[in-house]
N, C-alpha and C. Protein backbone atom coordinates (compact mmCIF):
# COMPACT_ATOMS: atom_id res chain seq x y z
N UNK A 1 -37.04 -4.96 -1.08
CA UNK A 1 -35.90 -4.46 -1.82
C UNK A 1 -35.23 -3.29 -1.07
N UNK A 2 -35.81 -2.32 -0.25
CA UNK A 2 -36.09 -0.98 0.17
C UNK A 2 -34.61 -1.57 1.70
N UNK A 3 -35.01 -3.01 2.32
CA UNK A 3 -34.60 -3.27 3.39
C UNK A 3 -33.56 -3.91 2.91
N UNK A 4 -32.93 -4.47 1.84
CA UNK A 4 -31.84 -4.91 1.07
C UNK A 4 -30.54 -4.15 0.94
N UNK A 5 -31.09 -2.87 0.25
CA UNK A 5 -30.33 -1.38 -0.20
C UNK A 5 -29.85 -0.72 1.20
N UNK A 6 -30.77 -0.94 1.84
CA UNK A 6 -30.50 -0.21 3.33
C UNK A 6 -28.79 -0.86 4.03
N UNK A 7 -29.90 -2.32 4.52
CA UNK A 7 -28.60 -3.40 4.91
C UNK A 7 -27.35 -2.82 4.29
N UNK A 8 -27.23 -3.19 2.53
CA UNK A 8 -25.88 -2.87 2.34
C UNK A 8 -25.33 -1.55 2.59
N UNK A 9 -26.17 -0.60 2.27
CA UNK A 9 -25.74 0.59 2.71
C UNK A 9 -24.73 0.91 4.41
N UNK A 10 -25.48 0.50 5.02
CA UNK A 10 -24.74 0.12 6.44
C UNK A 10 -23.86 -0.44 6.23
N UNK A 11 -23.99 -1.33 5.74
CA UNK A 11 -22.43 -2.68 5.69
C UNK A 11 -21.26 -1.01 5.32
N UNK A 12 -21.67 -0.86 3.88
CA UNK A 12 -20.72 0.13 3.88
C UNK A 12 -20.16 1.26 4.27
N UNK A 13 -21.11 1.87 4.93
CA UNK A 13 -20.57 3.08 6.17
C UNK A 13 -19.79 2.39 6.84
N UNK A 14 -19.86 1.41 7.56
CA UNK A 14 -19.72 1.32 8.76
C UNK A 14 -17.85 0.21 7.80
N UNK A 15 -17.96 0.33 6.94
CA UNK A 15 -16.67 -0.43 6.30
C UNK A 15 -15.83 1.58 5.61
N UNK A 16 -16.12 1.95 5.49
CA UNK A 16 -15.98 3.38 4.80
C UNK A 16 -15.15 3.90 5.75
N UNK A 17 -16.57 4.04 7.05
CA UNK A 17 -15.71 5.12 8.07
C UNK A 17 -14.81 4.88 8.63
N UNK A 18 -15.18 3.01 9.25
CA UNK A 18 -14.12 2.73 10.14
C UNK A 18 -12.65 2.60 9.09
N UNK A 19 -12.88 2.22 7.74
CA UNK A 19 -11.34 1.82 7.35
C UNK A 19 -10.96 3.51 7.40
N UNK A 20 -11.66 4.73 7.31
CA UNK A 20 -11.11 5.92 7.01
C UNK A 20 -10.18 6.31 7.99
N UNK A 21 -11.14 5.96 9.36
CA UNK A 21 -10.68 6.68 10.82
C UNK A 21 -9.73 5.94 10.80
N UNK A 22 -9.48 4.43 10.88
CA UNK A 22 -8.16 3.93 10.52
C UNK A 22 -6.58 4.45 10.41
N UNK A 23 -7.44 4.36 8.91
CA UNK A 23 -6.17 4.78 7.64
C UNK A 23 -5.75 6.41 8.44
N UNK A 24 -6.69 7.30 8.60
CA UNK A 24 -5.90 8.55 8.99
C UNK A 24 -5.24 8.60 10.41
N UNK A 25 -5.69 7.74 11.25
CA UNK A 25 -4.68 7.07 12.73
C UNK A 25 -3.40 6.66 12.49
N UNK A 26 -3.69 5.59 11.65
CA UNK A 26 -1.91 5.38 11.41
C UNK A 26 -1.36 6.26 10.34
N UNK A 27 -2.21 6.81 9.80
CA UNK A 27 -0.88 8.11 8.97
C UNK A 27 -0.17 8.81 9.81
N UNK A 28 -1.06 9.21 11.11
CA UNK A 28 -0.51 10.25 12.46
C UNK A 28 0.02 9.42 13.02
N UNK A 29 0.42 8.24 12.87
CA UNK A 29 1.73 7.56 13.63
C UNK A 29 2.91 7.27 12.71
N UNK A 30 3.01 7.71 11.51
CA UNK A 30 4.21 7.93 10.91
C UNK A 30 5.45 9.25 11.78
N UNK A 31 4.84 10.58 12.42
CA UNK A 31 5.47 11.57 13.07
C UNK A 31 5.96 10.27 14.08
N UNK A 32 5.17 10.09 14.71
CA UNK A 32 6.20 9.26 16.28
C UNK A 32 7.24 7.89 15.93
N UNK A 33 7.09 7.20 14.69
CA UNK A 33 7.68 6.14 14.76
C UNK A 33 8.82 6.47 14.38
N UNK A 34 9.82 5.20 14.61
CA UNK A 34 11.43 5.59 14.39
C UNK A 34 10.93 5.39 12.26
N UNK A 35 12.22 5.61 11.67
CA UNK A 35 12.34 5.22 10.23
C UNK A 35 11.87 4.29 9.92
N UNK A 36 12.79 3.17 10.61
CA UNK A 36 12.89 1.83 10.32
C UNK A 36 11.02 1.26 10.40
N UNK A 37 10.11 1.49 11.07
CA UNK A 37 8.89 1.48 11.07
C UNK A 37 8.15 1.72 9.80
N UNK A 38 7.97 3.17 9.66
CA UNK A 38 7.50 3.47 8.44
C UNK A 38 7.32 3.14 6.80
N UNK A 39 8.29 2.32 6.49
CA UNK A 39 7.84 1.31 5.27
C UNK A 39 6.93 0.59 5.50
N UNK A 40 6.48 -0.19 6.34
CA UNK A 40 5.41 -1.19 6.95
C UNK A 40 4.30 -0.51 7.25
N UNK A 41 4.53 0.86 7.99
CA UNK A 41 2.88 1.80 8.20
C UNK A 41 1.99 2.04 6.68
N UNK A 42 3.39 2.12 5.76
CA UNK A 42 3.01 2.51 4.24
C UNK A 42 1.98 0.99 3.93
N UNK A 43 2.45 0.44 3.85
CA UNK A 43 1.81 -0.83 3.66
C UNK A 43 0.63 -1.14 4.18
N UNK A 44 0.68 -1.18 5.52
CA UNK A 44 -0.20 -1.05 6.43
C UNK A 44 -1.67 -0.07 5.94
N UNK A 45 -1.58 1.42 5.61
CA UNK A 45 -2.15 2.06 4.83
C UNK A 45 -3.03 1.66 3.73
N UNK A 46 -1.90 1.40 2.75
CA UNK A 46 -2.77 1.04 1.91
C UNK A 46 -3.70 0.18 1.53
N UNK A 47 -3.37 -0.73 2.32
CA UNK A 47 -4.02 -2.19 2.37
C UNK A 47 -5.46 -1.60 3.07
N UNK A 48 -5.59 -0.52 4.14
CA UNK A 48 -6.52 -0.21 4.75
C UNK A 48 -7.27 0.44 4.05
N UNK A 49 -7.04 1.53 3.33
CA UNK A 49 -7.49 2.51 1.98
C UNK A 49 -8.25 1.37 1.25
N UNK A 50 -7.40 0.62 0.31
CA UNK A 50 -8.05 0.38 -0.97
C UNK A 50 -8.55 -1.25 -0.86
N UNK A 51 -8.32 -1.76 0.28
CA UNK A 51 -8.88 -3.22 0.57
C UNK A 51 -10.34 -2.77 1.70
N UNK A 52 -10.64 -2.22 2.47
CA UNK A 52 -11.61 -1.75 3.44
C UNK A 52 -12.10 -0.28 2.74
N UNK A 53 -11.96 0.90 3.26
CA UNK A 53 -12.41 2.07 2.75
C UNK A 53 -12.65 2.41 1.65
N UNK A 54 -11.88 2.23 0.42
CA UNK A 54 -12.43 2.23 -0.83
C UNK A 54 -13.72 1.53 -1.32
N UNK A 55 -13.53 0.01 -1.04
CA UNK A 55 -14.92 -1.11 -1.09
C UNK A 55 -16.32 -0.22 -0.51
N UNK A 56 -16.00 -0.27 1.22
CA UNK A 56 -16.85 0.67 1.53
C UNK A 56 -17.62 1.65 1.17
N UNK A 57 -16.64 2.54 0.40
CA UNK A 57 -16.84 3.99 -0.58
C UNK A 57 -18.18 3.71 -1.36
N UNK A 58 -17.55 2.98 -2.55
CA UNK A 58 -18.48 2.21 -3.37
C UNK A 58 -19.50 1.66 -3.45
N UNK A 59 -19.73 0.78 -2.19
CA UNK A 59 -20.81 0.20 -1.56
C UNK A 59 -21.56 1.38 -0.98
N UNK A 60 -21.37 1.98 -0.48
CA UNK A 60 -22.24 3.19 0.41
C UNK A 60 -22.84 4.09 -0.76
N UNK A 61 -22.16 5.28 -1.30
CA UNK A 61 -22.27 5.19 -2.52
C UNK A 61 -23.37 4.62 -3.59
N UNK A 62 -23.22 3.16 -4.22
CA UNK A 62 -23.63 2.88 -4.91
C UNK A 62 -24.95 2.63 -4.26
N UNK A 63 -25.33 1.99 -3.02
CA UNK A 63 -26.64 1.42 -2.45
C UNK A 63 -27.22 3.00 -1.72
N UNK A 64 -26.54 4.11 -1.56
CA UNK A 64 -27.54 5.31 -1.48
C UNK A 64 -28.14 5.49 -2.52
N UNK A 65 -27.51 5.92 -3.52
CA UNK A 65 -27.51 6.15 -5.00
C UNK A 65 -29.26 5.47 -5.39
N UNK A 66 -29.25 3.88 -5.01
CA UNK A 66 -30.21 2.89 -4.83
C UNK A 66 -31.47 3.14 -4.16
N UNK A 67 -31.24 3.54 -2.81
CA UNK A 67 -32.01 4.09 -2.36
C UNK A 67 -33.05 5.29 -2.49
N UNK A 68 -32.27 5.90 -3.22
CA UNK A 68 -32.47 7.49 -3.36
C UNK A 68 -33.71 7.39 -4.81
N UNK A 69 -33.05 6.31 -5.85
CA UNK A 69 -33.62 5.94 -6.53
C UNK A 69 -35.46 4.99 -5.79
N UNK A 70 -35.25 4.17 -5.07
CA UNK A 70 -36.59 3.65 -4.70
C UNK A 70 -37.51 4.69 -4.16
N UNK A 71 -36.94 5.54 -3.11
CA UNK A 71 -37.35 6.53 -2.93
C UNK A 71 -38.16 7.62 -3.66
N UNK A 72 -37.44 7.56 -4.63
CA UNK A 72 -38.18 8.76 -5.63
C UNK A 72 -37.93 10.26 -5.67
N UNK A 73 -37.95 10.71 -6.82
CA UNK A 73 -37.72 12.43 -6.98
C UNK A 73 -38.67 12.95 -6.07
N UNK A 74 -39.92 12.81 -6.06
CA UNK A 74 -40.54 13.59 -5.13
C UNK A 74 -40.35 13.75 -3.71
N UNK A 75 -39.96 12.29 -3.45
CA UNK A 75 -39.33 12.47 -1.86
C UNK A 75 -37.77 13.35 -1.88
N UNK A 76 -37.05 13.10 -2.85
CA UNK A 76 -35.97 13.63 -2.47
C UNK A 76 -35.96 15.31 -2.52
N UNK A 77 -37.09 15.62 -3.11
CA UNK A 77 -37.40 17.36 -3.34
C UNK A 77 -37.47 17.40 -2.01
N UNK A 78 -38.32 17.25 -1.16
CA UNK A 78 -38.74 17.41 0.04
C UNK A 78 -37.74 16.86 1.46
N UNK A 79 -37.20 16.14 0.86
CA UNK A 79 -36.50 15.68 2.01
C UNK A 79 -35.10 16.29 2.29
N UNK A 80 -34.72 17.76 2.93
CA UNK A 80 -34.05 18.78 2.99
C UNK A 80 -33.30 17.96 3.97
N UNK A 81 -33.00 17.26 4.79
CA UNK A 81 -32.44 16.76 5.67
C UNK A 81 -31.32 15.95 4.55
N UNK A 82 -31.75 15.37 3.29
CA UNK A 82 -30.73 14.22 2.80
C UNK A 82 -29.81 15.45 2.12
N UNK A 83 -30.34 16.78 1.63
CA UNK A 83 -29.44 17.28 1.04
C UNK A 83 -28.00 17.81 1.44
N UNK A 84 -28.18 17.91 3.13
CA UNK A 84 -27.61 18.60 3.75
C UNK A 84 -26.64 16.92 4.12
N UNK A 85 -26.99 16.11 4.30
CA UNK A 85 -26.39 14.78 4.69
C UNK A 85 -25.85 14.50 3.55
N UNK A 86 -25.91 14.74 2.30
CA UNK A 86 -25.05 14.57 0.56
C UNK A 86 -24.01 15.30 0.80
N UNK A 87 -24.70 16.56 1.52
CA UNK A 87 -23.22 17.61 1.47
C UNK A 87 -21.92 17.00 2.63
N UNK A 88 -22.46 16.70 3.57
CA UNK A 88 -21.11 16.11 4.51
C UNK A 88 -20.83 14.88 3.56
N UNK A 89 -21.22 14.24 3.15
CA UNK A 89 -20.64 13.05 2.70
C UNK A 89 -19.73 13.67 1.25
N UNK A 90 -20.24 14.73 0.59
CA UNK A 90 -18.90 15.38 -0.30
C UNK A 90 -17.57 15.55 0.22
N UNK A 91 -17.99 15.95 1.67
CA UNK A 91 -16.84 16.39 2.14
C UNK A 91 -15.70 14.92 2.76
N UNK A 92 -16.46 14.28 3.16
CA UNK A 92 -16.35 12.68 3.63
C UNK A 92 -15.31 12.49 2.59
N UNK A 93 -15.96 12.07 1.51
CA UNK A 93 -15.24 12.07 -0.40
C UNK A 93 -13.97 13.11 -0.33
N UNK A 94 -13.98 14.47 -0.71
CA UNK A 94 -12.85 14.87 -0.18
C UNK A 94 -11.87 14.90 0.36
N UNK A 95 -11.84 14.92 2.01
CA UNK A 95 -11.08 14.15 2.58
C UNK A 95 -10.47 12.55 2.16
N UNK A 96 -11.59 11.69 1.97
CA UNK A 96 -10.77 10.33 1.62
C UNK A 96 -9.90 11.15 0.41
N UNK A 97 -10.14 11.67 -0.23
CA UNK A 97 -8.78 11.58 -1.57
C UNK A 97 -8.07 12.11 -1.15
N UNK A 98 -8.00 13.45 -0.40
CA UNK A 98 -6.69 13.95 0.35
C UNK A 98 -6.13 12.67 0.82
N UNK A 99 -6.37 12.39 1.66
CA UNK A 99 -5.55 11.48 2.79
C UNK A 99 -5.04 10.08 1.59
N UNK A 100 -5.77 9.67 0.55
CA UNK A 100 -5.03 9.24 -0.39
C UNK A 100 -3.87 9.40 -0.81
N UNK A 101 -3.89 11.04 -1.56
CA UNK A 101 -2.87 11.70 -1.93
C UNK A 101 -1.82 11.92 -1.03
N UNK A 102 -2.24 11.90 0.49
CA UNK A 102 -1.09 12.55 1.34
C UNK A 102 -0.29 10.82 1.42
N UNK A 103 -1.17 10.09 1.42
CA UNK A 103 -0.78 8.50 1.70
C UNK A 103 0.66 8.29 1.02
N UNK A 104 0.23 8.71 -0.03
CA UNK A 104 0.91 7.78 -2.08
C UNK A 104 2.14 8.93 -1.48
N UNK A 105 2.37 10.15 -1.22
CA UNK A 105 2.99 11.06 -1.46
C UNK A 105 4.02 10.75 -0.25
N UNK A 106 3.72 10.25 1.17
CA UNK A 106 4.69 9.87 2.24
C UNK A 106 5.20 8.25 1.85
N UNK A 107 4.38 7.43 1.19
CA UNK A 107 5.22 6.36 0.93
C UNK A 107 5.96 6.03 -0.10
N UNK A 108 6.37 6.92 -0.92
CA UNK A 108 7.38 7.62 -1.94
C UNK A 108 8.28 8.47 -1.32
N UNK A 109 7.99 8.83 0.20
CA UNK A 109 9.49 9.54 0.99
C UNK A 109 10.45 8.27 1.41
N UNK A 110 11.66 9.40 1.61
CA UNK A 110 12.50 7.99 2.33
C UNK A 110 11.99 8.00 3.63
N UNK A 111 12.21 7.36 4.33
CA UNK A 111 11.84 7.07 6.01
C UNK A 111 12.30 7.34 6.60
N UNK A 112 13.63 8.29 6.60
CA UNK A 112 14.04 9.25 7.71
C UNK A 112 13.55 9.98 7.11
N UNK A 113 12.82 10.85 6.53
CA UNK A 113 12.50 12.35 6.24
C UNK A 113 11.44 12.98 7.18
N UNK A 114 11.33 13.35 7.98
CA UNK A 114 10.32 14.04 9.06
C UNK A 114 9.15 14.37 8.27
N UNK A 115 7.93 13.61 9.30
CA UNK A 115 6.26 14.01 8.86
C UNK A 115 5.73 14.33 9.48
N UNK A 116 4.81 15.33 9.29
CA UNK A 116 4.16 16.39 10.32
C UNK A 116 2.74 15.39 10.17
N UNK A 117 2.39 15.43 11.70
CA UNK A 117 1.06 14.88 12.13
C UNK A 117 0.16 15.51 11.87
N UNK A 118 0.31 16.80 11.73
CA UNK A 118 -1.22 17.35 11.70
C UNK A 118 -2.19 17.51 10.55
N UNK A 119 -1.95 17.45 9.68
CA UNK A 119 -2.41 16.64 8.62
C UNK A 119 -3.69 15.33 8.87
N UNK A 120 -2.97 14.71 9.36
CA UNK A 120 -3.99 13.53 9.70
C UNK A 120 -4.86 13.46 10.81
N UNK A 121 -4.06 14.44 12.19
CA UNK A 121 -4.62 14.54 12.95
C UNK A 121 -5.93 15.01 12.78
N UNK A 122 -6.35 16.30 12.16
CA UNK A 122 -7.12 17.32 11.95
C UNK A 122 -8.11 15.93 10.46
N UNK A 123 -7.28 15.38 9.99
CA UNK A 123 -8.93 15.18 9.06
C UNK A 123 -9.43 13.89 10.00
N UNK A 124 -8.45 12.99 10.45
CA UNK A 124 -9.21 12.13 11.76
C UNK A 124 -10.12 13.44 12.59
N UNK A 125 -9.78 13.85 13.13
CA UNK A 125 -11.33 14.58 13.76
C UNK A 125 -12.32 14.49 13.48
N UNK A 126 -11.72 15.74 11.89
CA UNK A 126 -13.15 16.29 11.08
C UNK A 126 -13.70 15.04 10.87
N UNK A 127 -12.91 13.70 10.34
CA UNK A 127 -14.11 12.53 9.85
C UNK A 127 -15.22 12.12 11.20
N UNK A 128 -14.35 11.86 12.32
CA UNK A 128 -15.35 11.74 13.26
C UNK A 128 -16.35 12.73 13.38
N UNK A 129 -16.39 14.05 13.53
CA UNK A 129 -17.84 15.12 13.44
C UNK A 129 -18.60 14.98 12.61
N UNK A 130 -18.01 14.23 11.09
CA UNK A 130 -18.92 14.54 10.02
C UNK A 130 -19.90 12.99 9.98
N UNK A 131 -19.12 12.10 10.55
CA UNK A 131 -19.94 10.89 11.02
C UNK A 131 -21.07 11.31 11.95
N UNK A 132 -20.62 11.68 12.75
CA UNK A 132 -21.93 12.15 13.76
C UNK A 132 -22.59 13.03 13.18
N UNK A 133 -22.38 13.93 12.64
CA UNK A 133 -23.68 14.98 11.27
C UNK A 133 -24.47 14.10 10.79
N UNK A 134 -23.86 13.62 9.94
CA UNK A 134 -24.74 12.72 8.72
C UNK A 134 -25.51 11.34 10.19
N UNK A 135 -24.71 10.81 10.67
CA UNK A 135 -25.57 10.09 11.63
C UNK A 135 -27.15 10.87 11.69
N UNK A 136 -26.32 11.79 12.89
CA UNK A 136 -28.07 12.48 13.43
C UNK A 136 -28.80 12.84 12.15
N UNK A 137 -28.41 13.72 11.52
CA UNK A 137 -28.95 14.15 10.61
C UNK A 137 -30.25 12.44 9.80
N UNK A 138 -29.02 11.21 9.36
CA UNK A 138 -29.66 10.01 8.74
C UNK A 138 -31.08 9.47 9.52
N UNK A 139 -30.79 9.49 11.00
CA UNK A 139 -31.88 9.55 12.45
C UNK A 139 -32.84 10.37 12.62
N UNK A 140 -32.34 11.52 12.58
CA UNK A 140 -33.65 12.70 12.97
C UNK A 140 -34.68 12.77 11.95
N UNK A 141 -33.60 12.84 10.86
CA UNK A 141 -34.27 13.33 9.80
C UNK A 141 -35.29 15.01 9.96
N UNK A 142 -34.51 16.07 10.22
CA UNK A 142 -35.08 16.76 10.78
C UNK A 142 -35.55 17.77 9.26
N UNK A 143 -36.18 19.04 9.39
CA UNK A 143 -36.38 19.94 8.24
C UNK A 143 -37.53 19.38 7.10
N UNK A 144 -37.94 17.45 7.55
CA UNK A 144 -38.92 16.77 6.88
C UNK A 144 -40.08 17.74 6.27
N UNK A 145 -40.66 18.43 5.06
CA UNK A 145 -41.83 19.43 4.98
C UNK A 145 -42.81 17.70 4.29
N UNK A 146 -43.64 17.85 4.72
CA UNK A 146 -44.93 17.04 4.87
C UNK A 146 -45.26 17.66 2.68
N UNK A 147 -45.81 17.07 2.14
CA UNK A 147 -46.27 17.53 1.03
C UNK A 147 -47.62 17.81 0.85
């Protein structure tokens, strides 16, 4: 069961992050494209958000949630490494709703109205660092206290 929860769990990171890093790439190509482009990036977007990254969300999410449960309270007292890996993934959560909100909020502009990249630029980063946190962190598993 333990190797079930896992599997999906992966399925959904790896559907989470990549639709995230995505979705916040082509938001930062709304600044460079002409007008006439930008209705279609909108589209483009969302379809990436709430058809890939959202699913993902949920799935990751729901089969940690799972995990955490087979696992047990006593492991999770002790296991100081997942708490600190909950906390980037708040922030993970965060970000996705920003970049939601910034989404819904540019494809309700008209398409000549000028959009600043940095916005997307800067949470595309941060998502990539916080992937690699929670990675090592999911790997090392470091701070483990023995009971």
């Amino acid at each position: 069961m333990r190797a079930w929860a896992l599997a999906f769990h992966l399925v959904g990171v790896v559907l989470w992050m990549g639709g995230l890093l995505t979705f916040s790439r082509i938001l930062g190509y709304h600044a460079r494209e002409s007008p006439s482009v930008r209705p279609r990036l909108s589209f483009i977007e969302g379809r990436m958000n709430w058809l890939v990254a959202v699913p993902g969300a949920v799935l990751t999410t729901g089969c940690g949630v799972w995990l955490i449960g087979i696992y047990g309270a006593a492991w999770f007292r002790v296991a100081r490494w997942m708490h600190w890996k909950l906390v980037l993934v708040i922030v993970v959560v965060i970000i996705h709703f920003v970049l939601t909100v910034y989404q819904r909020k540019i494809a309700r502009r008209r398409p000549d109205e000028p959009v600043s990249r940095g916005l997307a630029a800067s949470m595309h980063g941060t998502l990539g660092l916080l992937l690699i946190g929670i990675l090592l962190l999911a790997t090392h598993q470091p701070m483990v206290q023995t009971p």
